[in-house]
C-alpha atoms as a PDB file:
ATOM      1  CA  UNK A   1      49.900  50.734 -29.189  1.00  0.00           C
ATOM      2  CA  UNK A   2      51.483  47.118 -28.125  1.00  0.00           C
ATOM      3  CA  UNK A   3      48.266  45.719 -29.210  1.00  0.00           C
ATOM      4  CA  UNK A   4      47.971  47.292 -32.741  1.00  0.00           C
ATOM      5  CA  UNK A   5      51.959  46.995 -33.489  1.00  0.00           C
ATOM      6  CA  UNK A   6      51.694  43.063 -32.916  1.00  0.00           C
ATOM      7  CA  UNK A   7      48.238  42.686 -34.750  1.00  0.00           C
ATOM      8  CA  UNK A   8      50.133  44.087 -37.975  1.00  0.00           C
ATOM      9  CA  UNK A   9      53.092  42.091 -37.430  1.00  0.00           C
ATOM     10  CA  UNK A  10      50.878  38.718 -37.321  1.00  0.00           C
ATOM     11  CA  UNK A  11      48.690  39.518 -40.324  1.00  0.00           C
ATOM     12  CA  UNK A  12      51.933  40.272 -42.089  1.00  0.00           C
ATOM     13  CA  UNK A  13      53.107  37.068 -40.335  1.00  0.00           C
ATOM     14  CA  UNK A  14      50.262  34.705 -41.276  1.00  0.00           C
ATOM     15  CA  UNK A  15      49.819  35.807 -44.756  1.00  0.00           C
ATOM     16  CA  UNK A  16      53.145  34.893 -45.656  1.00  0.00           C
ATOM     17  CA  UNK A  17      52.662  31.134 -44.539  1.00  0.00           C
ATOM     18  CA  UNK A  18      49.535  31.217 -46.319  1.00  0.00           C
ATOM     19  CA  UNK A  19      51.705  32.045 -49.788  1.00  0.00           C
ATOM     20  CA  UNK A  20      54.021  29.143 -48.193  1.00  0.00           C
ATOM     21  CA  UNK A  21      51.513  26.903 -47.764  1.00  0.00           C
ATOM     22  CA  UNK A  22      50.193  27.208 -51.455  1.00  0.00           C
ATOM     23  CA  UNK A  23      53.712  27.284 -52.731  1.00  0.00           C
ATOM     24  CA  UNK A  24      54.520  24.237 -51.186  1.00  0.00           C
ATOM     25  CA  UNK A  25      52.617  20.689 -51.575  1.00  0.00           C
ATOM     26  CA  UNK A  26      54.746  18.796 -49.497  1.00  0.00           C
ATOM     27  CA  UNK A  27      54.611  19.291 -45.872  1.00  0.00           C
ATOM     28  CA  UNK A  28      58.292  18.896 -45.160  1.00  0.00           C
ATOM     29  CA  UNK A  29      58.972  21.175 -47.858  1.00  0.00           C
ATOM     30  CA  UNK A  30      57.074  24.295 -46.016  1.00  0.00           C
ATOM     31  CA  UNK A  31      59.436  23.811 -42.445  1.00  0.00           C
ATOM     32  CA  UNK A  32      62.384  25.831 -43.650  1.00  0.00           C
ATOM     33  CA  UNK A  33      60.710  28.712 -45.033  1.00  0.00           C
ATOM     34  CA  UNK A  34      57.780  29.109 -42.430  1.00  0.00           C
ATOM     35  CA  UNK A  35      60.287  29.052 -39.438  1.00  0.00           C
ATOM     36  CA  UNK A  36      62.068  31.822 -41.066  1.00  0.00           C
ATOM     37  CA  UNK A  37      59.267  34.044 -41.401  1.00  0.00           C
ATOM     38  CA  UNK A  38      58.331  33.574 -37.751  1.00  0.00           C
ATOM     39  CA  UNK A  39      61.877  33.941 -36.742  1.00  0.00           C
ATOM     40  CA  UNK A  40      62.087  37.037 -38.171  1.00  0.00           C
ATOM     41  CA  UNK A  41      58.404  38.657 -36.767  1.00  0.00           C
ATOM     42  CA  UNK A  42      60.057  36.988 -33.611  1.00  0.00           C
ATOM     43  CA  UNK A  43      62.841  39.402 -33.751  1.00  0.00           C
ATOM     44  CA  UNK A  44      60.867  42.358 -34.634  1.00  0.00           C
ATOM     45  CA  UNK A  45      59.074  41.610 -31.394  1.00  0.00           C
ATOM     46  CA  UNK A  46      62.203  41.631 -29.816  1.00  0.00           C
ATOM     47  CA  UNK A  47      63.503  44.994 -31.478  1.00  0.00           C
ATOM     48  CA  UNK A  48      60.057  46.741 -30.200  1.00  0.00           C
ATOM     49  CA  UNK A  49      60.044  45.914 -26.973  1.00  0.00           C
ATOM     50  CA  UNK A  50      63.905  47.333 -26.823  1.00  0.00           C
ATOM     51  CA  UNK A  51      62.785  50.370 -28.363  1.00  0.00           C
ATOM     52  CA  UNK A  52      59.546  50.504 -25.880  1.00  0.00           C
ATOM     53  CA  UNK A  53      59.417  48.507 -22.931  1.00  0.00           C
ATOM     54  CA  UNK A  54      56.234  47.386 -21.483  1.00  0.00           C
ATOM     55  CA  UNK A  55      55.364  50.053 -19.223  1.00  0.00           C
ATOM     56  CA  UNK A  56      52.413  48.687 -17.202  1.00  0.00           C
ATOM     57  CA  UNK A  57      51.611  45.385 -15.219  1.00  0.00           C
ATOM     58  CA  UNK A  58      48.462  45.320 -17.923  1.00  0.00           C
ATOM     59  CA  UNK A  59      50.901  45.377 -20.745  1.00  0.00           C
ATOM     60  CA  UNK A  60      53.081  42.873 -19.532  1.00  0.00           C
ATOM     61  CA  UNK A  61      50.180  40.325 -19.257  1.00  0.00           C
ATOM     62  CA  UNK A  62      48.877  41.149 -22.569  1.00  0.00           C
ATOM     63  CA  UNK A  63      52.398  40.483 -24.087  1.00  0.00           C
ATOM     64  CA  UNK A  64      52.810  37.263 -22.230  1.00  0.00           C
ATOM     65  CA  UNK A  65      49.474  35.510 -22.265  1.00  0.00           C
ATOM     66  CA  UNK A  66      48.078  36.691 -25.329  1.00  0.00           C
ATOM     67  CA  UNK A  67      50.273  38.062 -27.724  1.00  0.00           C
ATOM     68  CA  UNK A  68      53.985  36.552 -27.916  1.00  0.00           C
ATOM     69  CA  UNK A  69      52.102  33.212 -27.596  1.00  0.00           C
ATOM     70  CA  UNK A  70      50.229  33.634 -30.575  1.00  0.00           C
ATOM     71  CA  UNK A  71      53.625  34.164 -32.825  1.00  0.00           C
ATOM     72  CA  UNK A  72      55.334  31.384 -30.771  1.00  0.00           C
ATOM     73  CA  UNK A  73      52.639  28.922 -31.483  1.00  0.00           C
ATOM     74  CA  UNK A  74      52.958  28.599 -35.311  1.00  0.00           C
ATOM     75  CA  UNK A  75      56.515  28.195 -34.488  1.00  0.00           C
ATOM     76  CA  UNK A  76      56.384  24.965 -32.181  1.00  0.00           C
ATOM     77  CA  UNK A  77      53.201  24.078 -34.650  1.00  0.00           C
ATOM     78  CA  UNK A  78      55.440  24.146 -37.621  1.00  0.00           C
ATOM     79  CA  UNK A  79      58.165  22.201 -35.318  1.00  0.00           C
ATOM     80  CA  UNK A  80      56.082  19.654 -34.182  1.00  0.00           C
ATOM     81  CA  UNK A  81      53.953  19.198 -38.110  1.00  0.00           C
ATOM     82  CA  UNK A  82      57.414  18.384 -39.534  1.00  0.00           C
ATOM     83  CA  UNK A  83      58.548  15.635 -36.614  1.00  0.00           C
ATOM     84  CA  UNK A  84      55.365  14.446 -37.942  1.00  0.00           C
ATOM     85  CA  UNK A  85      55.528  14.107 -41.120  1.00  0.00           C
ATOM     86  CA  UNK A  86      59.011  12.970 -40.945  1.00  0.00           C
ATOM     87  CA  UNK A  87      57.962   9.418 -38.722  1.00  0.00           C
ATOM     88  CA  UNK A  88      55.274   8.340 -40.926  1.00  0.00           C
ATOM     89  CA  UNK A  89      55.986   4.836 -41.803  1.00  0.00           C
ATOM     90  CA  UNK A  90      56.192   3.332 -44.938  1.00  0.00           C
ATOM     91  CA  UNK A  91      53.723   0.818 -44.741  1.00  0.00           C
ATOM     92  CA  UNK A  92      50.119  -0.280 -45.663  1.00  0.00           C
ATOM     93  CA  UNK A  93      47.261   2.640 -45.148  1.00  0.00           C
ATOM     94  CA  UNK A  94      46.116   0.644 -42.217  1.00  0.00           C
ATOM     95  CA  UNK A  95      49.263   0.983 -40.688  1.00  0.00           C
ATOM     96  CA  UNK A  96      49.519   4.498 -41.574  1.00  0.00           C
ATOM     97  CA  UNK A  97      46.465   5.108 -40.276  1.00  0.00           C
ATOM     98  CA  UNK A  98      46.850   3.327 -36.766  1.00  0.00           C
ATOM     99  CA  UNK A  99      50.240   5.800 -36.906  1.00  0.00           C
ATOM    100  CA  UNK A 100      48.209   9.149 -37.182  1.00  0.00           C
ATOM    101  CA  UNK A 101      45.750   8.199 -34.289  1.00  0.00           C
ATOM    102  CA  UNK A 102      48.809   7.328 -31.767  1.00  0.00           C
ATOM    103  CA  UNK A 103      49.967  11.054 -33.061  1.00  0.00           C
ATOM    104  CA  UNK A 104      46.564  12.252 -32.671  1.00  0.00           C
ATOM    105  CA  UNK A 105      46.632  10.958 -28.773  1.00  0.00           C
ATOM    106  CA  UNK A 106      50.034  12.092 -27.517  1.00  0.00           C
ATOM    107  CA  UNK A 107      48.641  15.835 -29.141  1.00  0.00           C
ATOM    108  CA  UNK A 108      45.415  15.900 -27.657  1.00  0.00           C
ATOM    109  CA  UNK A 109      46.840  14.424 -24.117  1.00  0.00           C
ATOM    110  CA  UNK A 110      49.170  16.734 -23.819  1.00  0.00           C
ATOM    111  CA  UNK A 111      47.099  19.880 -22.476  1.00  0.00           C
ATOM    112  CA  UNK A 112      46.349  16.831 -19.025  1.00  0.00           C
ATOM    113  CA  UNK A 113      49.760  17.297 -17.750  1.00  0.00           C
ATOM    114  CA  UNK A 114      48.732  20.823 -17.063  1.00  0.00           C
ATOM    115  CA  UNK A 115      45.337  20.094 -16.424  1.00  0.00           C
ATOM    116  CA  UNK A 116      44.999  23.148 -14.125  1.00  0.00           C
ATOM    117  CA  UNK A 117      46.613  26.243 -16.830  1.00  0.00           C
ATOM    118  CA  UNK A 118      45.065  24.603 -19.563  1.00  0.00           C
ATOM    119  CA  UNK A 119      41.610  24.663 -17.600  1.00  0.00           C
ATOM    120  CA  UNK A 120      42.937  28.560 -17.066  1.00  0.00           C
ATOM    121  CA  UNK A 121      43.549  28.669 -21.089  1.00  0.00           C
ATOM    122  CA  UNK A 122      40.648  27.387 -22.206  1.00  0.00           C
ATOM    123  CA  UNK A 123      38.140  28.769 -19.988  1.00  0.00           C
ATOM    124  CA  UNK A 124      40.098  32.663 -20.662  1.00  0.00           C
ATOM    125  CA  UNK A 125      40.736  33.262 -17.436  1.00  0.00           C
ATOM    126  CA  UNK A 126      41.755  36.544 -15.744  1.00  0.00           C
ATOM    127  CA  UNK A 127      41.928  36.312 -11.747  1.00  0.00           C
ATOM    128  CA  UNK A 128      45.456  34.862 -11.862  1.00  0.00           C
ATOM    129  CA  UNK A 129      47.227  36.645 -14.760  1.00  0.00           C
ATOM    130  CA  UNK A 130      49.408  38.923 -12.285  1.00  0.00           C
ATOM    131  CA  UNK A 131      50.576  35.926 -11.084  1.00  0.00           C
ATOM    132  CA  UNK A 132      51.053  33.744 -13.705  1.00  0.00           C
ATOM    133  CA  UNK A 133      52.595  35.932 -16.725  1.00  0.00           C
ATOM    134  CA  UNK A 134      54.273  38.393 -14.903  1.00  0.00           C
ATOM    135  CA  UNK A 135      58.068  37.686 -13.821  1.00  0.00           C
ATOM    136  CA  UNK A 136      58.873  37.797 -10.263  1.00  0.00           C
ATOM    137  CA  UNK A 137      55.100  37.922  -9.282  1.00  0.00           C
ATOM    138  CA  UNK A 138      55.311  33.832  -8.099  1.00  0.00           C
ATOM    139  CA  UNK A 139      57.011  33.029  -5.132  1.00  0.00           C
ATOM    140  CA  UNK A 140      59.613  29.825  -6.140  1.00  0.00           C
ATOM    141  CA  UNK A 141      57.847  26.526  -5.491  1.00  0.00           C
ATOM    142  CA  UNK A 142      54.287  27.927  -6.312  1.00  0.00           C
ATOM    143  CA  UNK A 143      52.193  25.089  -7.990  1.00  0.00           C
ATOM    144  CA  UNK A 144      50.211  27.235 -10.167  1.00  0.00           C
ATOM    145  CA  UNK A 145      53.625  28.161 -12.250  1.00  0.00           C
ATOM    146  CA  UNK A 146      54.440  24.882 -13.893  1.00  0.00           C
ATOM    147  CA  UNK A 147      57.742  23.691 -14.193  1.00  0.00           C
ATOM    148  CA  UNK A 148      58.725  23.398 -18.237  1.00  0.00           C
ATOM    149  CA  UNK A 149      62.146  21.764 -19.284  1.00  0.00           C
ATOM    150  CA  UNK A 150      62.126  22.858 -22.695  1.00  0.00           C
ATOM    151  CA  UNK A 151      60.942  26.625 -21.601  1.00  0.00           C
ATOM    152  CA  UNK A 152      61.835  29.379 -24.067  1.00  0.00           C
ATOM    153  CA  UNK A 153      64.342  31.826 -22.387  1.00  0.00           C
ATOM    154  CA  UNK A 154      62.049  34.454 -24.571  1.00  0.00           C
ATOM    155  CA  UNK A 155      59.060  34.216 -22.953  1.00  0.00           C
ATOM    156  CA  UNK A 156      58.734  36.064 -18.987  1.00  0.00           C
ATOM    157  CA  UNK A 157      57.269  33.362 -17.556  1.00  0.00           C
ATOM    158  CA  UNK A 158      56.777  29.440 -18.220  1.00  0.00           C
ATOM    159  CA  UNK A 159      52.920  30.054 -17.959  1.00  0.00           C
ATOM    160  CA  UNK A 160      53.668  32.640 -21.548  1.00  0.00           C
ATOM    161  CA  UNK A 161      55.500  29.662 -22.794  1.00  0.00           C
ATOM    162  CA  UNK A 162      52.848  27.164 -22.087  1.00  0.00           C
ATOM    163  CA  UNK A 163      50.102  28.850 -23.439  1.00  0.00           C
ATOM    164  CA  UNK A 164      51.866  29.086 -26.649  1.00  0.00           C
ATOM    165  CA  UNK A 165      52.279  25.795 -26.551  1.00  0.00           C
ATOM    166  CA  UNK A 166      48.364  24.671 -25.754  1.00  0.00           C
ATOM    167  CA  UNK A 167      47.517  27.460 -28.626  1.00  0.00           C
ATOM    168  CA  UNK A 168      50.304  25.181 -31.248  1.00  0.00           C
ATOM    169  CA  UNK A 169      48.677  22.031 -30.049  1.00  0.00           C
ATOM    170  CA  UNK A 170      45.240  23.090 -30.853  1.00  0.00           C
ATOM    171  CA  UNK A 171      45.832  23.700 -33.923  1.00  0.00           C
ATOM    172  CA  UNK A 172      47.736  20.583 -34.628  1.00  0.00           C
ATOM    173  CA  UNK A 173      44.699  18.692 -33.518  1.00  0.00           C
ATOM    174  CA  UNK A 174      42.931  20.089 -35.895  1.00  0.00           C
ATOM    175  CA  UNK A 175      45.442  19.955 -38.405  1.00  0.00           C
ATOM    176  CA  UNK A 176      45.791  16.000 -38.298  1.00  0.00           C
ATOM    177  CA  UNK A 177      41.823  15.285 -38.098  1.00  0.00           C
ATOM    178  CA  UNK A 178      41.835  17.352 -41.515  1.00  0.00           C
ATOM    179  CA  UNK A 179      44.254  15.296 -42.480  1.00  0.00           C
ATOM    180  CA  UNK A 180      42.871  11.612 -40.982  1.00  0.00           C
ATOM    181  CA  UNK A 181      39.395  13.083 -43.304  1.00  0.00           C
ATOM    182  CA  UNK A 182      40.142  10.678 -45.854  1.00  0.00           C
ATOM    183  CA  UNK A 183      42.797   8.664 -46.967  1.00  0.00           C
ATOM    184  CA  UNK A 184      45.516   8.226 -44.260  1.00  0.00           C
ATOM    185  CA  UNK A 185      47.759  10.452 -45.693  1.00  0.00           C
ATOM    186  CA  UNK A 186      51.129   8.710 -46.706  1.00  0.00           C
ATOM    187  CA  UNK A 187      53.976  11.558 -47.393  1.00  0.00           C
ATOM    188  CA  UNK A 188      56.608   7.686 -48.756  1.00  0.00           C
ATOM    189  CA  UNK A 189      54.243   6.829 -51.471  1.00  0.00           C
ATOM    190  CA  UNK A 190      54.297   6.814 -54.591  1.00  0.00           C
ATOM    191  CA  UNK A 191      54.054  10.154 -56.279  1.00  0.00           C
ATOM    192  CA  UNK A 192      51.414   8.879 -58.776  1.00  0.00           C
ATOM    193  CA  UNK A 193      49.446   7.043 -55.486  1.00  0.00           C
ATOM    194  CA  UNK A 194      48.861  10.286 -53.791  1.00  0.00           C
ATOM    195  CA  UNK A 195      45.591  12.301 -53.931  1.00  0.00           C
ATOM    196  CA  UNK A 196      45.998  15.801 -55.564  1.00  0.00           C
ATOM    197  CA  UNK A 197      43.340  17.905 -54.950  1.00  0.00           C
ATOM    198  CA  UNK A 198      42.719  21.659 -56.251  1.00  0.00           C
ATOM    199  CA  UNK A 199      43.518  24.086 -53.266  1.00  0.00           C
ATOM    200  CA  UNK A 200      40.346  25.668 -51.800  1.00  0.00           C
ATOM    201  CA  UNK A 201      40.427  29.325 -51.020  1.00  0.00           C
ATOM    202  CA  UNK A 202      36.832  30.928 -49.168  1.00  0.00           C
ATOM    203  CA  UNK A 203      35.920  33.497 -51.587  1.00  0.00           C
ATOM    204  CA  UNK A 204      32.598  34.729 -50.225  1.00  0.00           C
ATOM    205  CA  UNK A 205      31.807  37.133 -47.419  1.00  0.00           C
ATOM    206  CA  UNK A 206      34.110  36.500 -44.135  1.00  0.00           C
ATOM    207  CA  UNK A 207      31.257  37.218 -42.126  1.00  0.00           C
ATOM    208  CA  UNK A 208      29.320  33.944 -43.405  1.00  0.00           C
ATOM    209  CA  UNK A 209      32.582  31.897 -41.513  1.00  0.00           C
ATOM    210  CA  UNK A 210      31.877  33.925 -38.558  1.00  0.00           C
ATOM    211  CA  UNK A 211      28.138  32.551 -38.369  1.00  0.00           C
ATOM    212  CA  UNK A 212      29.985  28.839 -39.194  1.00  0.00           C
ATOM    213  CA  UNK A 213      32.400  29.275 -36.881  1.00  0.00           C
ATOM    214  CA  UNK A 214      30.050  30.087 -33.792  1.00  0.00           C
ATOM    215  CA  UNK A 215      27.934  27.514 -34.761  1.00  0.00           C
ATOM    216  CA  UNK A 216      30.428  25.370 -34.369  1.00  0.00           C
ATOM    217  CA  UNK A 217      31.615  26.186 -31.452  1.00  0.00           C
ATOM    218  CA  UNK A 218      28.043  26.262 -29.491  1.00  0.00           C
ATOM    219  CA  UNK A 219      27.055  22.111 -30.551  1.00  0.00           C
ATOM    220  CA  UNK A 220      31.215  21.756 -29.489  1.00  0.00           C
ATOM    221  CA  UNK A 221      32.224  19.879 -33.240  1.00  0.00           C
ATOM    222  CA  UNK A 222      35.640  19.717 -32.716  1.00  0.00           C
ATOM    223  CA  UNK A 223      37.962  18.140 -30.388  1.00  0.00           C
ATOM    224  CA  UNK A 224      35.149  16.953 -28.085  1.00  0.00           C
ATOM    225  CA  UNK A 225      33.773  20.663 -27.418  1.00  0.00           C
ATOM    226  CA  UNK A 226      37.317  21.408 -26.093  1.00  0.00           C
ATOM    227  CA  UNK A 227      38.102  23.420 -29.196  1.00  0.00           C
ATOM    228  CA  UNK A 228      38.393  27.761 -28.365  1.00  0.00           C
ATOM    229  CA  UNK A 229      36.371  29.995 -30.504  1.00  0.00           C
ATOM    230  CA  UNK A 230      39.735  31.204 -31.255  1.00  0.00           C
ATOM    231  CA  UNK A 231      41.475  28.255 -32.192  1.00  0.00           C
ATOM    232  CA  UNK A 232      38.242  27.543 -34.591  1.00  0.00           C
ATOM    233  CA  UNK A 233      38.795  31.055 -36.149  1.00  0.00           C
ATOM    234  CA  UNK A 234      42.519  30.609 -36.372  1.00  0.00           C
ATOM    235  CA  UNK A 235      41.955  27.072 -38.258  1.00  0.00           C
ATOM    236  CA  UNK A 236      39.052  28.463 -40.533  1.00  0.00           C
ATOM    237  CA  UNK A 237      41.685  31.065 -41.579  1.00  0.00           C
ATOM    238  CA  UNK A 238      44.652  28.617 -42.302  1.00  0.00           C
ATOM    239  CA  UNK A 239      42.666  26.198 -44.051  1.00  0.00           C
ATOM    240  CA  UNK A 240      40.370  28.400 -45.848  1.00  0.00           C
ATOM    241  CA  UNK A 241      43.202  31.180 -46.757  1.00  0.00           C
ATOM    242  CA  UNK A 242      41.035  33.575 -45.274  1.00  0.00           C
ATOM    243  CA  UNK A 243      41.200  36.648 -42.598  1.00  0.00           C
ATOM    244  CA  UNK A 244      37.968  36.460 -40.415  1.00  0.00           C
ATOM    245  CA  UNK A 245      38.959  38.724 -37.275  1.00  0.00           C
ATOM    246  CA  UNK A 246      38.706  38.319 -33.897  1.00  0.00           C
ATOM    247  CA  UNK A 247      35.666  36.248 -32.866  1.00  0.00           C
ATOM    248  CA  UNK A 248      34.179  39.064 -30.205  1.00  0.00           C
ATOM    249  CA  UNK A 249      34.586  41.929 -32.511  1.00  0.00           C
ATOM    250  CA  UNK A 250      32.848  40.223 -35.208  1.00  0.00           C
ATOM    251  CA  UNK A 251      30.028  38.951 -33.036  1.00  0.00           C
ATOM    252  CA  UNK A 252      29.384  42.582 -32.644  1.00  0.00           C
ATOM    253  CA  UNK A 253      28.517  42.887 -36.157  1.00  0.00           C
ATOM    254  CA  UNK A 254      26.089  40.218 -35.883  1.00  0.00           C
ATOM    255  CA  UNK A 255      24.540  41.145 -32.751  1.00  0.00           C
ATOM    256  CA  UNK A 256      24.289  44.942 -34.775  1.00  0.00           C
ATOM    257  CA  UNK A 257      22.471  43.465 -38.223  1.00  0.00           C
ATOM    258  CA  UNK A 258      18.944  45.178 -38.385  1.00  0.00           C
ATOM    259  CA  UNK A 259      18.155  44.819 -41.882  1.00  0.00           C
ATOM    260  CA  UNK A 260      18.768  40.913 -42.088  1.00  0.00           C
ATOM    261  CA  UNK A 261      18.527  38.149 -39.651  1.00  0.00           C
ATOM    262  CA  UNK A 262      22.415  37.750 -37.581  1.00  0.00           C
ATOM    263  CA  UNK A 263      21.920  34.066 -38.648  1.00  0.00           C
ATOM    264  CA  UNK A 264      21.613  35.011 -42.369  1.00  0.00           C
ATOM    265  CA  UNK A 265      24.047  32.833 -44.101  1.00  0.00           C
ATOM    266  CA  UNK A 266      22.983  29.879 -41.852  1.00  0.00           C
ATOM    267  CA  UNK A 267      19.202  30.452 -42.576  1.00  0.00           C
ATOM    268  CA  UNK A 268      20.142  30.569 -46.181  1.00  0.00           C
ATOM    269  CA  UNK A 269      21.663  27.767 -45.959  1.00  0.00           C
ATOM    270  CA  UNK A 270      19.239  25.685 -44.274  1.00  0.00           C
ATOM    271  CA  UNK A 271      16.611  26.861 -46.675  1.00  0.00           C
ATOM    272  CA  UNK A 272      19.176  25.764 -49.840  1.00  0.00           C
ATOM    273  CA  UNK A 273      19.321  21.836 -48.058  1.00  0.00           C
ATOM    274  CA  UNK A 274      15.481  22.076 -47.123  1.00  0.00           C
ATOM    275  CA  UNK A 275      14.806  22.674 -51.168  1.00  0.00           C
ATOM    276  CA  UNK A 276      17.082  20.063 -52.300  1.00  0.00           C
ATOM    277  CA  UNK A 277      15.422  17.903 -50.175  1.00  0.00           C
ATOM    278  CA  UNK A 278      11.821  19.018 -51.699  1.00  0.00           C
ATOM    279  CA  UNK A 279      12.414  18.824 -54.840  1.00  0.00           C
ATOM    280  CA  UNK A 280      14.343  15.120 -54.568  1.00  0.00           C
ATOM    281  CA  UNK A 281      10.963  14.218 -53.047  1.00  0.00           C
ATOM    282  CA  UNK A 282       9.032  16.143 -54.981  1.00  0.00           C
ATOM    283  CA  UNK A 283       6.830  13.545 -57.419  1.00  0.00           C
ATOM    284  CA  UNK A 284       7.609  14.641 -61.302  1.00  0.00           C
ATOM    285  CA  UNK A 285       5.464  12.324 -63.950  1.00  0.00           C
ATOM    286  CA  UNK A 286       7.980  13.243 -66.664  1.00  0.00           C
ATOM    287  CA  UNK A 287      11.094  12.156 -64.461  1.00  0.00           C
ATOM    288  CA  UNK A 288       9.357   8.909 -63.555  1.00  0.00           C
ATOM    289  CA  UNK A 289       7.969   7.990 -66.531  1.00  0.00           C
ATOM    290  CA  UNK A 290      11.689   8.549 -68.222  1.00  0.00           C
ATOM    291  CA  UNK A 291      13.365   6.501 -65.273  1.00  0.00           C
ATOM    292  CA  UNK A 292      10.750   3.447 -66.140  1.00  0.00           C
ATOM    293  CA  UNK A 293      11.551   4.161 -70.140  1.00  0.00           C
ATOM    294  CA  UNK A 294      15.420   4.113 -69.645  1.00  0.00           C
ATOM    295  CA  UNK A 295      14.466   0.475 -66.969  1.00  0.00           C
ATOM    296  CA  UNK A 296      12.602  -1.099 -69.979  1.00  0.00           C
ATOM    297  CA  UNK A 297      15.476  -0.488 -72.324  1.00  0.00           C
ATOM    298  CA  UNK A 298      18.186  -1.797 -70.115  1.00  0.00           C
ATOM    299  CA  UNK A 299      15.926  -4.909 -69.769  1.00  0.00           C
ATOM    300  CA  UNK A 300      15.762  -5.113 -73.132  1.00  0.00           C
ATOM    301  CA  UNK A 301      19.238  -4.973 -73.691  1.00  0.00           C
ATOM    302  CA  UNK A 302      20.290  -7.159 -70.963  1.00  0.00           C
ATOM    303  CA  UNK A 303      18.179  -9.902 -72.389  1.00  0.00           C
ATOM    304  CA  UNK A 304      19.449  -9.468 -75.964  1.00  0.00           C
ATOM    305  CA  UNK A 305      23.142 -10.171 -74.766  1.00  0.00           C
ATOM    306  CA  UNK A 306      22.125 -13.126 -72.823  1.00  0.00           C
ATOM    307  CA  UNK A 307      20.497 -14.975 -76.115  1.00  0.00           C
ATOM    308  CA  UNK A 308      23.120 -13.871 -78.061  1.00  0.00           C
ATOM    309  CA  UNK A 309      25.487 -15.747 -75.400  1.00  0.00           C
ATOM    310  CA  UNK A 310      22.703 -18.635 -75.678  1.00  0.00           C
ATOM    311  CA  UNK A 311      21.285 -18.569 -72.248  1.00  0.00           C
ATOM    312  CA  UNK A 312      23.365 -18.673 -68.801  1.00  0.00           C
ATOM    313  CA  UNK A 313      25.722 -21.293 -69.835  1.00  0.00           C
ATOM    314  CA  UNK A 314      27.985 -18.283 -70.906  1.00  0.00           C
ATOM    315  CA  UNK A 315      28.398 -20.203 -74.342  1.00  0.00           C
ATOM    316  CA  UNK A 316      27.941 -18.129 -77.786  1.00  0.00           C
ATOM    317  CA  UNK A 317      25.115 -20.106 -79.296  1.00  0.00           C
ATOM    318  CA  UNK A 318      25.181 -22.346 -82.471  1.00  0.00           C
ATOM    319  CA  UNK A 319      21.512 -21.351 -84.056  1.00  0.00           C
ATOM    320  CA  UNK A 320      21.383 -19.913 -87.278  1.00  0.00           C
END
């Protein structure tokens, strides 16, 4: 029941900071509004557990370790984006640029101060839960409960808190690479200087981003292999405006295919590249025989300017 309540709360959650996010261009602008909606799924979290308290040691580690972290984490995400966005400089691109890699470092250096939870984290981890997301479990002084200054009075243990925090940071990685894609993005420049470009939405099948998204993760494309199959889901969704699932449910349905091959959108795809490929190599007499008709006539034209100019002095000439 704990499971399925907080499922529907984040869907409800995450869809309304996908409206936010195509409501709002500017980054700074979307900080207000997106921390209210996950203040308030925050505090229906809150109300629920009032109403019915975790009644099981299994419960109380799927609340801290799993599921309060994943409504926490767009919270310090959003947090964090706008601190940002707020210190870029005004300068040149090159010095914008040399800003988001610094940025880029203190994010993804972060998770080595906790080397040893984040190796917990990443890896998904389950001999140590007891210990580490349920209150009063740790004796004081333990090493494997890390000591947080900023830790949420919320959350029943810092390990709950910190989790949330390596989930935010993952996805702020992958935020700022999107971001570092092309031109260093400048949020002081000129209105007219920045790049506008039409918002993309995935409108095909969800279960073609499932295939991309595995794929990904297996040859380890982002953040040096260190990125989750979660965190790879979670920014497919946020950047694509799309709701894929959760990766080992929809695995299953690719394991299950029997009429078409589990790989069938990649296979298609490969077979699309392999007959572009083809047919750019392909010989065509036509096409060739056009290409050396259109060379001829830009000859020709090339070297009627030039007498008209009289030669490569650059001066008109004086015949008549």
């Amino acid at each position: 029941m704990l499971f399925d309540v907080c499922e529907r709360e984040l869907r409800v959650m995450e869809d309304a900071l996908v409206k936010i996010n195509a409501h709002f261009n500017a980054p700074l602008d979307r900080v207000t509004p997106a921390l209210a909606v996950i203040r308030k799924s925050l505090d229906f979290l809150r109300g629920h557990l009032v109403e019915h308290p975790l009644a099981s040691v299994e419960e109380q580690v799927l609340y801290a370790k799993v599921l309060l972290p994943k409504f926490y984490a767009w919270y310090i995400y959003h947090q964090e984006w706008y601190a940002i966005w707020s210190a870029v400089p005004v300068a040149v691109p090159k010095k914008v640029r040399a800003f988001w890699l610094d940025e880029l470092r203190v994010v993804n250096r972060f998770p080595s101060r906790y080397a040893l939870q984040h190796a917990y984290y990443r890896l998904s981890d389950t001999s140590l839960d007891e210990l580490l997301f349920v209150p009063g479990v740790a004796e004081p002084g333990n090493r494997l409960v890390p000591e947080i200054p900023e830790f949420d009075a919320m959350f029943p243990t810092p390990c709950s808190y910190l989790f949330a925090k390596f989930r935010a940071f993952g996805l702020l990685s992958a935020s700022m690479m999107e971001a570092m894609a092309g031109t260093p993005p400048m949020v002081h420049a000129p209105a007219s200087s920045r790049k506008r470009t039409r918002e993309m939405r995935w409108t095909g099948d969800a279960i073609n981003l499932v295939e991309l998204g595995f794929g990904i993760y297996d040859t380890k494309q982002l953040n040096e292999g260190n990125a989750s199959l979660a965190e790879i889901f979670e920014w497919m969704e946020e950047v694509l405006h799309v709701r894929i699932g959760r990766p080992a449910r929809r695995f299953e349905e690719l394991e299950g295919r029997k009429k078409i091959s589990p790989t069938d959108f990649l296979d298609r795809m490969r077979h699309g590249i392999n007959l572009r490929i083809d047919k750019k190599n392909t010989y065509d007499p036509e096409a060739e025989e056009a290409k050396r008709r259109r060379k001829e006539k830009r000859a020709q034209l090339a070297a009627k300017i030039k007498k008209a100019r009289g030669g490569d002095d650059g001066k008109l000439s004086t015949d008549n």
